[in-house]
N, C-alpha and C. Protein backbone atom coordinates (compact mmCIF):
# COMPACT_ATOMS: atom_id res chain seq x y z
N UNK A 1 120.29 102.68 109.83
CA UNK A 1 119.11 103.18 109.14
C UNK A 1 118.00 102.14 109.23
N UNK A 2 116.71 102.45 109.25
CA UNK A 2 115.66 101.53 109.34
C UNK A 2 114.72 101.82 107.98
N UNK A 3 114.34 101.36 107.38
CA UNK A 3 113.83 101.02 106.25
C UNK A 3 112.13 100.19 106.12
N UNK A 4 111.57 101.08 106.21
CA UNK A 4 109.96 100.48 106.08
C UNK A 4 109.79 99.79 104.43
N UNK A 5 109.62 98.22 104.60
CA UNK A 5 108.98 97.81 103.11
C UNK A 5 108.36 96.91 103.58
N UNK A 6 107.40 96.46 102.35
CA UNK A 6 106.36 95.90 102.07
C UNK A 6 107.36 94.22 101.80
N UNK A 7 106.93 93.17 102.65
CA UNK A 7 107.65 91.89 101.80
C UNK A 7 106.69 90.94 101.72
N UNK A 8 105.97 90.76 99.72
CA UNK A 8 105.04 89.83 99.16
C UNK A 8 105.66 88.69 99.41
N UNK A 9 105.12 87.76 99.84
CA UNK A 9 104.96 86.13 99.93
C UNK A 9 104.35 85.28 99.10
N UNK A 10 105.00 84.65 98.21
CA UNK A 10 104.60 83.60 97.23
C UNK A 10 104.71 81.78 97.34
N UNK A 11 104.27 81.67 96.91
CA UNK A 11 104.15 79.96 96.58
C UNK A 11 104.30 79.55 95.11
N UNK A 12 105.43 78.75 94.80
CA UNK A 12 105.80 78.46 93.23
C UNK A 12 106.15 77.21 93.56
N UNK A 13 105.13 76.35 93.20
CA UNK A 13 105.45 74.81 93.24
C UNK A 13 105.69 74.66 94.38
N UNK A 14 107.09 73.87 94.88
CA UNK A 14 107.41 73.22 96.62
C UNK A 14 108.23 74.79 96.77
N UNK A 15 108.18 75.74 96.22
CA UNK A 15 109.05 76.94 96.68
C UNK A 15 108.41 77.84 97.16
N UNK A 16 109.07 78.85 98.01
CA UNK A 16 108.44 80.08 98.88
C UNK A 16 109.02 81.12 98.18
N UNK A 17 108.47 82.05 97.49
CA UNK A 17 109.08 83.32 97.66
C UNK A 17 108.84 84.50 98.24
N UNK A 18 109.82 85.52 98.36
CA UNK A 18 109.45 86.63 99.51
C UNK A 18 110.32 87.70 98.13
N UNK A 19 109.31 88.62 98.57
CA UNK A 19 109.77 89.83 97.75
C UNK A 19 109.36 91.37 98.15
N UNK A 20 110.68 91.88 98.16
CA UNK A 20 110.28 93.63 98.28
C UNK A 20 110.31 93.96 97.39
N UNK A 21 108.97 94.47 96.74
CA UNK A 21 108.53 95.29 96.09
C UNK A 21 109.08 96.59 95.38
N UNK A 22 109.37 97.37 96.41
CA UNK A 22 109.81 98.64 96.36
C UNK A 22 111.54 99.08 96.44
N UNK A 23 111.98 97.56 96.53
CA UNK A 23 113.82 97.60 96.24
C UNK A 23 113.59 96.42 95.08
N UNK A 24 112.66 95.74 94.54
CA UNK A 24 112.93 94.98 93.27
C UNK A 24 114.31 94.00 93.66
N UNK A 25 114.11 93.07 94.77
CA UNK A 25 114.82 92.17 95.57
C UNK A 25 114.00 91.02 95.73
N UNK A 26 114.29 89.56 95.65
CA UNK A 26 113.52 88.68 95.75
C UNK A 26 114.44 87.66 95.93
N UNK A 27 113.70 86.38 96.68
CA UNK A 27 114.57 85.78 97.25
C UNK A 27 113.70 83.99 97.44
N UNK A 28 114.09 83.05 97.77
CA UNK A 28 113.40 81.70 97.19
C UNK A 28 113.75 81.10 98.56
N UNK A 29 113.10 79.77 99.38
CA UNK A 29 113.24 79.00 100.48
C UNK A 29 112.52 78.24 100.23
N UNK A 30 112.52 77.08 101.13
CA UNK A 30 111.89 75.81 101.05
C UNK A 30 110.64 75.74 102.18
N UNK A 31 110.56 77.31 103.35
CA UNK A 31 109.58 77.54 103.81
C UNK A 31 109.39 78.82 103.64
N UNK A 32 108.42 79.55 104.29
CA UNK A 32 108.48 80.86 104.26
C UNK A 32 109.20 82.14 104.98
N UNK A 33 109.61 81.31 106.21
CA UNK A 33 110.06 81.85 106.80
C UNK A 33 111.94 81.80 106.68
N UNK A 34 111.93 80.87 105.43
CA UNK A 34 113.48 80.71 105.04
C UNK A 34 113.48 81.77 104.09
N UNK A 35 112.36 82.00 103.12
CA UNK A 35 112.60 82.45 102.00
C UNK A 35 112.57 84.46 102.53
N UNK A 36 111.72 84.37 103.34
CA UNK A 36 111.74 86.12 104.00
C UNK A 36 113.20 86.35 104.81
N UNK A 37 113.86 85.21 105.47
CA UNK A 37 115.55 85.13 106.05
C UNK A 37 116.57 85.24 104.71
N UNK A 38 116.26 84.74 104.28
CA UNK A 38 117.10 85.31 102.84
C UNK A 38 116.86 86.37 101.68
N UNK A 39 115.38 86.88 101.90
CA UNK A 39 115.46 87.71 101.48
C UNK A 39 116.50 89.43 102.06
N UNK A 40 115.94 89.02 103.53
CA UNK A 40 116.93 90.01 104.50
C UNK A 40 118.41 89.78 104.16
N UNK A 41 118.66 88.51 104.08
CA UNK A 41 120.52 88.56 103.97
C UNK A 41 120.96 89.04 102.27
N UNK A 42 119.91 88.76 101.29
CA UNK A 42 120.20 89.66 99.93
C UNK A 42 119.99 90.99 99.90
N UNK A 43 118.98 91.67 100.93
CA UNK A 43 119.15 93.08 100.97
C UNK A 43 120.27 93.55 101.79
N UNK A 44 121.11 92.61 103.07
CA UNK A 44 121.71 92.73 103.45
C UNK A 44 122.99 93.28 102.88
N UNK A 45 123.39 92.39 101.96
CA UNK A 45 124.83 92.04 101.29
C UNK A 45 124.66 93.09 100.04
N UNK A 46 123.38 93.16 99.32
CA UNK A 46 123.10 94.38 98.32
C UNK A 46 123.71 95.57 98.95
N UNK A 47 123.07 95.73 99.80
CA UNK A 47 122.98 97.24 100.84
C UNK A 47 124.71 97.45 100.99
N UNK A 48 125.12 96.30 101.56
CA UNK A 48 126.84 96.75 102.02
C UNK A 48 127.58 97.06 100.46
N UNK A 49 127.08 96.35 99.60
CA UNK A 49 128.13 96.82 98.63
C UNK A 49 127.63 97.37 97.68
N UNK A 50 126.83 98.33 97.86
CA UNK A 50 126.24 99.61 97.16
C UNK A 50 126.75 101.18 98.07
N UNK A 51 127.06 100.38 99.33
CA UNK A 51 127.40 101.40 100.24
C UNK A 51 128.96 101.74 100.27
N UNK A 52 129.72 100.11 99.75
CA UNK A 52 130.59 100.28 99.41
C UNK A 52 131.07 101.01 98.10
N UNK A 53 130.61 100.75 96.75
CA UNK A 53 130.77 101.49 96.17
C UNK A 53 130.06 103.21 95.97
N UNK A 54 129.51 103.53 97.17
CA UNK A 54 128.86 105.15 97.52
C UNK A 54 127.58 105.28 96.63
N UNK A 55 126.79 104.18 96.10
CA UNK A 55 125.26 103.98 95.16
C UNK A 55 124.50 103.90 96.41
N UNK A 56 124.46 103.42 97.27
CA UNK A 56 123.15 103.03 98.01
C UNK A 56 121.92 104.56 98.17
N UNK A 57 123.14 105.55 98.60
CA UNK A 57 121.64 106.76 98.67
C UNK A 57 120.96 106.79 97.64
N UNK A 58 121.69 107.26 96.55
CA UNK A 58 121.00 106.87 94.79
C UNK A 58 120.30 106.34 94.91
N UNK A 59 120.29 104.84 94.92
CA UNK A 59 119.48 103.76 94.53
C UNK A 59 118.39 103.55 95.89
N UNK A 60 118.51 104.13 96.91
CA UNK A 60 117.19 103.74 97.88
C UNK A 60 116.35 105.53 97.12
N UNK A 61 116.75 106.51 97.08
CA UNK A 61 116.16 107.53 96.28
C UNK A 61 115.03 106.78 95.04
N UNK A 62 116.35 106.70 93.97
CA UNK A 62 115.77 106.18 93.00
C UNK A 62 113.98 104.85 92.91
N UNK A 63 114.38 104.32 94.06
CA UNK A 63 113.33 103.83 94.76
C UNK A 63 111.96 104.11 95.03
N UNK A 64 112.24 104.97 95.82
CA UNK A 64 111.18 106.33 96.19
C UNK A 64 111.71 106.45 97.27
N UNK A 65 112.72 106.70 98.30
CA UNK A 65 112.88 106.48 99.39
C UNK A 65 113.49 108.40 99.56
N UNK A 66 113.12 108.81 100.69
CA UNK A 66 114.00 110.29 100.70
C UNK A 66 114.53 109.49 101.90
N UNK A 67 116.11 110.20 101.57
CA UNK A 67 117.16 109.89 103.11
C UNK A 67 117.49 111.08 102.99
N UNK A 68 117.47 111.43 104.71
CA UNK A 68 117.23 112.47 105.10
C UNK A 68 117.88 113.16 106.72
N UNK A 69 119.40 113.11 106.71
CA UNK A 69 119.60 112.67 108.16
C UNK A 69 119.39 111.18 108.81
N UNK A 70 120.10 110.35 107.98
CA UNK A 70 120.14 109.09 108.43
C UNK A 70 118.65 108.73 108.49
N UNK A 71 117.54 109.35 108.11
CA UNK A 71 116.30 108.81 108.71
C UNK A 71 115.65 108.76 106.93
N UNK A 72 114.59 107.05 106.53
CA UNK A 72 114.56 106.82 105.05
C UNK A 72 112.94 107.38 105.25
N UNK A 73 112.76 107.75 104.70
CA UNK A 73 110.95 108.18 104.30
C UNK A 73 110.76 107.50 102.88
N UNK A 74 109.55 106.59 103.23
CA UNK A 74 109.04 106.60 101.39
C UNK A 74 108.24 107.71 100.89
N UNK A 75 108.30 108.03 99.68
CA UNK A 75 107.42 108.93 98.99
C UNK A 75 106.53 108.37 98.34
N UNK A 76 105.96 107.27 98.21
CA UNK A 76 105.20 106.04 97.91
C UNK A 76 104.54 105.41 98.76
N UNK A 77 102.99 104.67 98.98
CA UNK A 77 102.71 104.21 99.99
C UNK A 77 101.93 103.35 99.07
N UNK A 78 101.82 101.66 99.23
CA UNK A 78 101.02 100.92 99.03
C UNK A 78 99.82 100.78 100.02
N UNK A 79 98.43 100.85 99.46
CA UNK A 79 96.92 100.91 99.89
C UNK A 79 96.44 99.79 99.98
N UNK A 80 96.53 99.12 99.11
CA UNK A 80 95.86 97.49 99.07
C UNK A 80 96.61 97.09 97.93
N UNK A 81 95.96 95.80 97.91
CA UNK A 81 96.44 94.69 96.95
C UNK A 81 95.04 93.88 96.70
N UNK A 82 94.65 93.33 95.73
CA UNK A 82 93.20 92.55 95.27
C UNK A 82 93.44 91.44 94.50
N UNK A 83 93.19 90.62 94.80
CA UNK A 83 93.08 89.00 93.28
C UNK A 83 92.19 89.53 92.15
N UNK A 84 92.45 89.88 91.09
CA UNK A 84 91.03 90.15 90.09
C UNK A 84 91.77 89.28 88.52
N UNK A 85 90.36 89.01 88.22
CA UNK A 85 90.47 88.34 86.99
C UNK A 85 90.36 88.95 85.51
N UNK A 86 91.39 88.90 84.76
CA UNK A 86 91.05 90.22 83.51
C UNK A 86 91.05 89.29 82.25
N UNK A 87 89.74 89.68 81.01
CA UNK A 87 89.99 89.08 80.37
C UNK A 87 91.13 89.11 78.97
N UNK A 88 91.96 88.19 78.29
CA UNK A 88 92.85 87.88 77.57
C UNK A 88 92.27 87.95 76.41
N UNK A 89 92.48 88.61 75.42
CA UNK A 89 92.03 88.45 73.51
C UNK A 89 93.23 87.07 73.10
């Protein structure tokens, strides 16, 4: 199965993080390109043992994902993303 997501890239102190959004999976490295490699091997190892216990269609559904004949569609589409500043009481 192939799986279209979105993976945010962060900076926290000397740490990288990488995160999908839309499976609520996140993952930490010491570069960025460590922290997006481990994010893949936690969706990896998620994925096998959700599949093992027969959750994974559920939970990529539950997602927004339609599976559909082996093939995942989102029902969700991210447009943009913006920096904005809001004010705090």
């Amino acid at each position: 199965m192939k799986l279209p997501v979105i993976i945010e890239s962060w900076k926290k102190g000397s740490w990288y993080l990488a995160r999908a959004p839309e499976l609520d999976f996140i993952s930490q490295g010491r570069t960025p390109e460590e922290a997006r490699k481990n994010l893949f091997e936690v969706i990896s190892i998620q994925f096998e043992e959700m599949k093992n216990m027969g959750t994974l269609e559920d939970y990529l559904q539950e997602c927004g994902f339609e599976v559909k004949d082996d093939v995942l569609s989102p029902q969700i589409e991210i447009i943009g993303f913006e920096k904005s500043v809001i004010s705090v009481s």
